[in-house]
Protein backbone atom coordinates (compact mmCIF):
# COMPACT_ATOMS: atom_id res chain seq x y z
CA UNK A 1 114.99 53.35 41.45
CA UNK A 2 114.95 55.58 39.15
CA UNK A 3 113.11 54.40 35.18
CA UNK A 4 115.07 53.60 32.90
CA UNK A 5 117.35 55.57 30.45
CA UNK A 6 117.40 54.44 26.90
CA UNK A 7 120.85 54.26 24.97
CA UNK A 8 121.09 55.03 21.60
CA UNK A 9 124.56 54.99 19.48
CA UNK A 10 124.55 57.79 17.45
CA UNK A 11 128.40 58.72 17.60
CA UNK A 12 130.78 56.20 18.90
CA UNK A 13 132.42 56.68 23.03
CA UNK A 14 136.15 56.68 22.57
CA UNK A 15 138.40 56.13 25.30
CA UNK A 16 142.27 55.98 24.83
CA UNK A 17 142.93 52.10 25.39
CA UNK A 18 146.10 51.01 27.46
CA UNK A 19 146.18 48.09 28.07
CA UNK A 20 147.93 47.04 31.36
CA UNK A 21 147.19 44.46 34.04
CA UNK A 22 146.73 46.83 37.30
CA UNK A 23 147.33 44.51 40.34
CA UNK A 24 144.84 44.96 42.69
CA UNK A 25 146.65 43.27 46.16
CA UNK A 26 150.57 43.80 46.09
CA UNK A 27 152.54 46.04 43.92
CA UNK A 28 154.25 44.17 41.04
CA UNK A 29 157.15 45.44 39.08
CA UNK A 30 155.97 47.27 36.35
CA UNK A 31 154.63 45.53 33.33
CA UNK A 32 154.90 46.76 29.90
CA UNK A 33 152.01 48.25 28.54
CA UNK A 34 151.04 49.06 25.13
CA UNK A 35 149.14 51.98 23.43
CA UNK A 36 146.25 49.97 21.50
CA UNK A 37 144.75 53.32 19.97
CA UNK A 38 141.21 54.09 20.47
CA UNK A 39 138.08 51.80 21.59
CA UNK A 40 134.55 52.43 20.94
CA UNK A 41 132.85 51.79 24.13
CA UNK A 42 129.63 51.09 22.71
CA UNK A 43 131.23 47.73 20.99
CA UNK A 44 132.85 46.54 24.46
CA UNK A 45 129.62 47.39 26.76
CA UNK A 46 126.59 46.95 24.39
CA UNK A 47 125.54 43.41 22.58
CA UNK A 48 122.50 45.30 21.18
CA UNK A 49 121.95 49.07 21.16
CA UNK A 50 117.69 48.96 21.33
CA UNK A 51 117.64 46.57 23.98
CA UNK A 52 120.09 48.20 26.70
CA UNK A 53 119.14 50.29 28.73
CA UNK A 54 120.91 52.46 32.23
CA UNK A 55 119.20 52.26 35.48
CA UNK A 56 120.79 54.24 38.59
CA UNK A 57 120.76 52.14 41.77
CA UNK A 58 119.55 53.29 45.21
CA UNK A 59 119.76 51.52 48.40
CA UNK A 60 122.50 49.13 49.63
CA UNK A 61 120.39 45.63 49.32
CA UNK A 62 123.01 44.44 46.01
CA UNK A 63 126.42 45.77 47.80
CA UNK A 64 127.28 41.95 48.86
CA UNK A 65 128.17 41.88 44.73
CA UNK A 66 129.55 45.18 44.97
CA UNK A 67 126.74 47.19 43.55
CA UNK A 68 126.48 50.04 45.35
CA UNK A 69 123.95 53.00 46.01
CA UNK A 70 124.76 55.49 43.06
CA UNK A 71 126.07 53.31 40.74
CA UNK A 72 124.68 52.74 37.14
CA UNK A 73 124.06 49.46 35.74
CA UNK A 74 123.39 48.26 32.21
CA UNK A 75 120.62 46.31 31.88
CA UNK A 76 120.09 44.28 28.29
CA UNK A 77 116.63 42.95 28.14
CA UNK A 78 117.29 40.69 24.85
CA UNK A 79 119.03 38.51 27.69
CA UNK A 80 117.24 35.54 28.89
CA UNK A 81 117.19 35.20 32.65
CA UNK A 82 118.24 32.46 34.59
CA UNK A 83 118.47 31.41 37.99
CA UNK A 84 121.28 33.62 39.30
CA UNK A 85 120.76 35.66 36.74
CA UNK A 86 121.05 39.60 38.41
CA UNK A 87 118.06 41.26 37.65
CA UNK A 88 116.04 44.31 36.88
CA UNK A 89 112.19 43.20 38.09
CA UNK A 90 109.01 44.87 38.61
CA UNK A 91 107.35 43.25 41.20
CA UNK A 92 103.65 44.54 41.54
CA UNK A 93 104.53 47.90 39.93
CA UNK A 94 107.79 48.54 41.41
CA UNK A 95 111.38 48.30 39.99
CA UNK A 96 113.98 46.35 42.06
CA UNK A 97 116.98 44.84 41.29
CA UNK A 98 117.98 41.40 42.85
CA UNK A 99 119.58 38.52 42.53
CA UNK A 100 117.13 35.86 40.85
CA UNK A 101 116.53 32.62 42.20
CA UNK A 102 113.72 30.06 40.19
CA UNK A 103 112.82 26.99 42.01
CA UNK A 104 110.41 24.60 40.30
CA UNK A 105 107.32 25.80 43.21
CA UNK A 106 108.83 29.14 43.68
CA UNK A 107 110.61 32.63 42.50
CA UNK A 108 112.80 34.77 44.78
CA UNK A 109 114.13 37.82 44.42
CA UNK A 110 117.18 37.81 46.74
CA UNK A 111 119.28 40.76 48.03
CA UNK A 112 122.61 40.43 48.21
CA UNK A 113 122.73 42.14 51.65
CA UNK A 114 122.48 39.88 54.83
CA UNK A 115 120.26 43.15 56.52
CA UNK A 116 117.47 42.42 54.13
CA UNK A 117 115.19 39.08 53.58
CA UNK A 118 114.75 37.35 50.92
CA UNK A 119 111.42 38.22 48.21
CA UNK A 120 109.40 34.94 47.89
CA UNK A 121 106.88 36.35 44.90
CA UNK A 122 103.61 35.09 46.14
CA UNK A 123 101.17 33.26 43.42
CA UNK A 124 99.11 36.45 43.37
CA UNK A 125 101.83 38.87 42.54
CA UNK A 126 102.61 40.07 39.34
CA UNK A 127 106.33 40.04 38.68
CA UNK A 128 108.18 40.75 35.13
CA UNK A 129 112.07 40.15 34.91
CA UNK A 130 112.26 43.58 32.93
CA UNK A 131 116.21 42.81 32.16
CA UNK A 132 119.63 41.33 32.90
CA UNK A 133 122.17 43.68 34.51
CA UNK A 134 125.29 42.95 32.17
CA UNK A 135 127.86 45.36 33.89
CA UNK A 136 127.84 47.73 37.05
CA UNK A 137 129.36 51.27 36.76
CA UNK A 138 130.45 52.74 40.06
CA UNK A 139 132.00 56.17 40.27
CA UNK A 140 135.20 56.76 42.36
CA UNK A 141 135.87 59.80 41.83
């Protein structure tokens, strides 16, 4: 994984906002739709500006939530992490991202791939939750 790539909000990311509901399983008749201007993507994706950060994912250990190799995920590390929480962790000097799991004897860092085991963090590790993935970006195109 690659570190991490501070965001700063200097000028605001507008997108043209239409606002439609896009079935995803059968076609539906179409729906009206309305034009609601411009939004400022910084205000939808980002709860605080000097505490979000974008990490590219490799590997395939998350794809079980549909977080793929390649794609970019916000991380806000004002967030407090919980159990469940999807994580950004450095465990013993590396970056990973899992799924995290706190027991009241234990902490795992689970993948969300059956291929690959679960991470019990032994008593002798050092591990710090660096952040809390708030949204996924995958490119399709």
């Amino acid at each position: 994984m690659r570190p991490p790539i501070p965001l700063t909000i200097d000028d605001p990311v507008l997108v043209n906002a239409v606002l439609v509901r896009v079935p995803a399983g059968f076609p539906s008749p179409a729906q009206d739709s309305f034009d609601d201007g411009r939004i400022d993507l910084n205000e939808v994706l980002i709860r605080d500006v000097t505490s979000t950060y974008l990490f590219r994912v490799t590997g395939d250990s998350m794809e079980g939530i549909g977080i793929y190799h390649g794609d970019e995920v916000l991380v806000d590390r004002s967030l407090t992490p919980r159990h469940g929480s999807v994580v950004i962790a450095v465990l013993d000097g590396d970056f990973t991202i899992k799924t995290l799991h706190t027991y009241p004897d234990r902490v795992v860092l689970h993948p969300e791939n059956p291929a690959y085991p679960d991470v019990e963090v032994p008593s002798l590790s050092e591990l710090v939750v660096w952040g809390v993935v708030v949204y996924g970006i995958r490119h399709v195109h």
